[in-house]
C-alpha atoms as a PDB file:
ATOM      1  CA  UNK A   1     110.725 126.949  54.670  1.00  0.00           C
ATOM      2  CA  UNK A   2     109.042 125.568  57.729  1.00  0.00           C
ATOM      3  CA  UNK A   3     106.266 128.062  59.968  1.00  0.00           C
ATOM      4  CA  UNK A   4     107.073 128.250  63.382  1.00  0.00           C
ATOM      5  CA  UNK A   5     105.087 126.394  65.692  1.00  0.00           C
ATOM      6  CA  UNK A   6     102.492 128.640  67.786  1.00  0.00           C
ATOM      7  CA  UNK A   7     100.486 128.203  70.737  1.00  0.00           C
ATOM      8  CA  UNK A   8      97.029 129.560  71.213  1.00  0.00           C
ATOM      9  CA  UNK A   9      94.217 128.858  73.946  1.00  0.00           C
ATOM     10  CA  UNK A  10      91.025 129.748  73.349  1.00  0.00           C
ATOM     11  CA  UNK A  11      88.045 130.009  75.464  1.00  0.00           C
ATOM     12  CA  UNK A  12      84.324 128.833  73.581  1.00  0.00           C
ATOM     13  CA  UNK A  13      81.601 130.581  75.232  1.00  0.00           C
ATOM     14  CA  UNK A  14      77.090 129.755  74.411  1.00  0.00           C
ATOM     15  CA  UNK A  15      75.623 126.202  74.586  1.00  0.00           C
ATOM     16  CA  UNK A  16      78.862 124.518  74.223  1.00  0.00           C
ATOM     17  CA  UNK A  17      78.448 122.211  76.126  1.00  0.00           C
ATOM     18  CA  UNK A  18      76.346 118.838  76.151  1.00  0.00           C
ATOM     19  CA  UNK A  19      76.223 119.186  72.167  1.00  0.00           C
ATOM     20  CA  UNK A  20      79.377 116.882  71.378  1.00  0.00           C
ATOM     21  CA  UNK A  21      81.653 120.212  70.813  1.00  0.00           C
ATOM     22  CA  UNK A  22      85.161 118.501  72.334  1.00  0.00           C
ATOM     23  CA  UNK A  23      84.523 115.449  70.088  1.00  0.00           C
ATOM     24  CA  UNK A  24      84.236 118.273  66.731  1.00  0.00           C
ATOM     25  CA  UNK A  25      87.165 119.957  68.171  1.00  0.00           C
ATOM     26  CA  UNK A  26      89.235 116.753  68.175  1.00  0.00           C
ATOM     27  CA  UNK A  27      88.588 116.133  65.033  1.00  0.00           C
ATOM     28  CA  UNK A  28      88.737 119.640  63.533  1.00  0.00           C
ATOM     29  CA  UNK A  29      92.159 119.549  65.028  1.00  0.00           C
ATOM     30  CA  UNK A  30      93.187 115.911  63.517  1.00  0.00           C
ATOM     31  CA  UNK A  31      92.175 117.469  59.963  1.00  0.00           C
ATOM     32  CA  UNK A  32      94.297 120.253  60.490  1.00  0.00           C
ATOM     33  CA  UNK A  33      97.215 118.807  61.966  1.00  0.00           C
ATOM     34  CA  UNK A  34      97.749 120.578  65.168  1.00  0.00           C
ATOM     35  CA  UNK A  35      98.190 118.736  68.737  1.00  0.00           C
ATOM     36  CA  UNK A  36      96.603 119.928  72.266  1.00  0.00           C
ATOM     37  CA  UNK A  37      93.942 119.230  74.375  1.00  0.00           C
ATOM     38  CA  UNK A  38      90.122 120.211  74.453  1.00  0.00           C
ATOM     39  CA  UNK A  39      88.423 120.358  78.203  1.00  0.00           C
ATOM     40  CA  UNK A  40      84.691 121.744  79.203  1.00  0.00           C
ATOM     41  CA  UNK A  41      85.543 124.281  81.953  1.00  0.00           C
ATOM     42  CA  UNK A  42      83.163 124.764  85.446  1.00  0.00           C
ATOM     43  CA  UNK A  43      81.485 128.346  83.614  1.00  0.00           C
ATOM     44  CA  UNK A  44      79.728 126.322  80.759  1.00  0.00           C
ATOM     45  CA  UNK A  45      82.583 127.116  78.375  1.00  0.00           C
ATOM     46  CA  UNK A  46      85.065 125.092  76.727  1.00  0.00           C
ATOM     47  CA  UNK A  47      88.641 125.718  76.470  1.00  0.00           C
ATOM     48  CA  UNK A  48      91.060 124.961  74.209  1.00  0.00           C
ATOM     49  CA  UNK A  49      94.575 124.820  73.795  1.00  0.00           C
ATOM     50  CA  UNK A  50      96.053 124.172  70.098  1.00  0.00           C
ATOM     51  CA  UNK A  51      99.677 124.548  68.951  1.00  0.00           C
ATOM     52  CA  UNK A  52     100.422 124.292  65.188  1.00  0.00           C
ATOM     53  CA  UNK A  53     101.435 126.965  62.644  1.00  0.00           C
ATOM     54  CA  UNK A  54      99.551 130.589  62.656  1.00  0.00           C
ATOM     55  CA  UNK A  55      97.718 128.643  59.208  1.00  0.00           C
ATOM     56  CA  UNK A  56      96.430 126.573  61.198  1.00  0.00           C
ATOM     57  CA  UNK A  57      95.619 127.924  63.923  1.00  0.00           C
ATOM     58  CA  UNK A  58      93.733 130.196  62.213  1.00  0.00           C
ATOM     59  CA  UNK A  59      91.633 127.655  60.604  1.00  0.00           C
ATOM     60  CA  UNK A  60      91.314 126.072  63.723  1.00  0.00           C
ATOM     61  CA  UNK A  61      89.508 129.888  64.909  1.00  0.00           C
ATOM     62  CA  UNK A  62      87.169 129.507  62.095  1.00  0.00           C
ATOM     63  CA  UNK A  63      85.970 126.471  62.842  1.00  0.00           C
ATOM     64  CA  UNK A  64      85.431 127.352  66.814  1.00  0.00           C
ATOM     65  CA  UNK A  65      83.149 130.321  65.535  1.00  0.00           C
ATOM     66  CA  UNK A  66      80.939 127.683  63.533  1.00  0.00           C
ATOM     67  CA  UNK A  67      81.097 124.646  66.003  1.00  0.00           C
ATOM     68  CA  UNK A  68      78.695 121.563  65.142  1.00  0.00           C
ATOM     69  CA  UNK A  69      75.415 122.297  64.121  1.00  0.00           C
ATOM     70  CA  UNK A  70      74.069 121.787  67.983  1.00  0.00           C
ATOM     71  CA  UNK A  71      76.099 124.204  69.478  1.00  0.00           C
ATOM     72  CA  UNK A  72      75.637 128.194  69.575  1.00  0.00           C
ATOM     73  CA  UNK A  73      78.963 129.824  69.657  1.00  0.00           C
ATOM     74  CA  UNK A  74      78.571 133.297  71.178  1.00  0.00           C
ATOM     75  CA  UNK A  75      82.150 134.533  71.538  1.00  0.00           C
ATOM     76  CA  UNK A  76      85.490 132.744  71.025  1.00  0.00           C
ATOM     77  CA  UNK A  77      88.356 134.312  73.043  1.00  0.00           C
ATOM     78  CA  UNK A  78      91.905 133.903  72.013  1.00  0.00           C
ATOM     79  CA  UNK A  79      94.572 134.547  74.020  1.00  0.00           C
ATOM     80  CA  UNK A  80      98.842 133.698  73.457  1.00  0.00           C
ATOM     81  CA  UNK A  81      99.955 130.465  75.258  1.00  0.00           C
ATOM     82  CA  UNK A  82     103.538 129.084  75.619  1.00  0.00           C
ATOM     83  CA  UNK A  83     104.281 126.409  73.189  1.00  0.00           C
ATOM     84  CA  UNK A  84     104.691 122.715  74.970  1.00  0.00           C
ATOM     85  CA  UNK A  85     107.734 120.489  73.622  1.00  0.00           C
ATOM     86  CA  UNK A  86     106.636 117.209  72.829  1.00  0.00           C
ATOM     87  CA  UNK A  87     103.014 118.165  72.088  1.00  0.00           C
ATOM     88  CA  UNK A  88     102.181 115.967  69.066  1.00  0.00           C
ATOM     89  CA  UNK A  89      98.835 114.676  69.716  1.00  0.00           C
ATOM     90  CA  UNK A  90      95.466 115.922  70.314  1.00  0.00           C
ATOM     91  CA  UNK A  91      92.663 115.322  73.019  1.00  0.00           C
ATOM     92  CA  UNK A  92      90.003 115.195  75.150  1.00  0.00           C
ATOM     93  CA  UNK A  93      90.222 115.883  78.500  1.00  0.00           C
ATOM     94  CA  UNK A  94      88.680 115.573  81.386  1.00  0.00           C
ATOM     95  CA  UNK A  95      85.841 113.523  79.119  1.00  0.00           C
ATOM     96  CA  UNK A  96      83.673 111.113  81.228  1.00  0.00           C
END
């Protein structure tokens, strides 16, 4: 039995940026096998947008509320987002 695939986007708010958070959300997301994109918004926060199964996105939530040692996560929004077809890889966007 196969999960469905799910979409989620969530929004990273606290010093997220300038502390190499996209590049451990890349590869969070390539150890847990889900595809989407990673982008630092104008506000200071980073946003996210991951589609795999609810496991994984789930793990993928964890991790957000830990991010790499630098950062300080102070609240990670999640919110539904419509699955894209043909989604199978994940990136950075918007990097440099």
């Amino acid at each position: 039995m196969t999960e469905d695939v799910q979409a989620r986007r969530f929004v990273v708010r606290g010093r997220v940026q300038g502390v190499g958070f996209r590049w451990f959300v890349e590869r969070e997301a390539c150890l847990l096998g889900i595809a989407g994109w990673v982008r630092n918004n104008l506000d200071g926060s980073v946003e996210i947008l991951a589609q795999g199964t609810r496991h994984q996105l789930a793990g993928m939530h964890s991790r957000l509320r830990e991010g790499p040692r630098a950062a300080r996560v102070d609240d990670v929004e999640v919110s539904e987002a419509k699955s894209l077809a043909g989604l199978s890889s994940f990136r950075i966007e918007g990097a440099w």
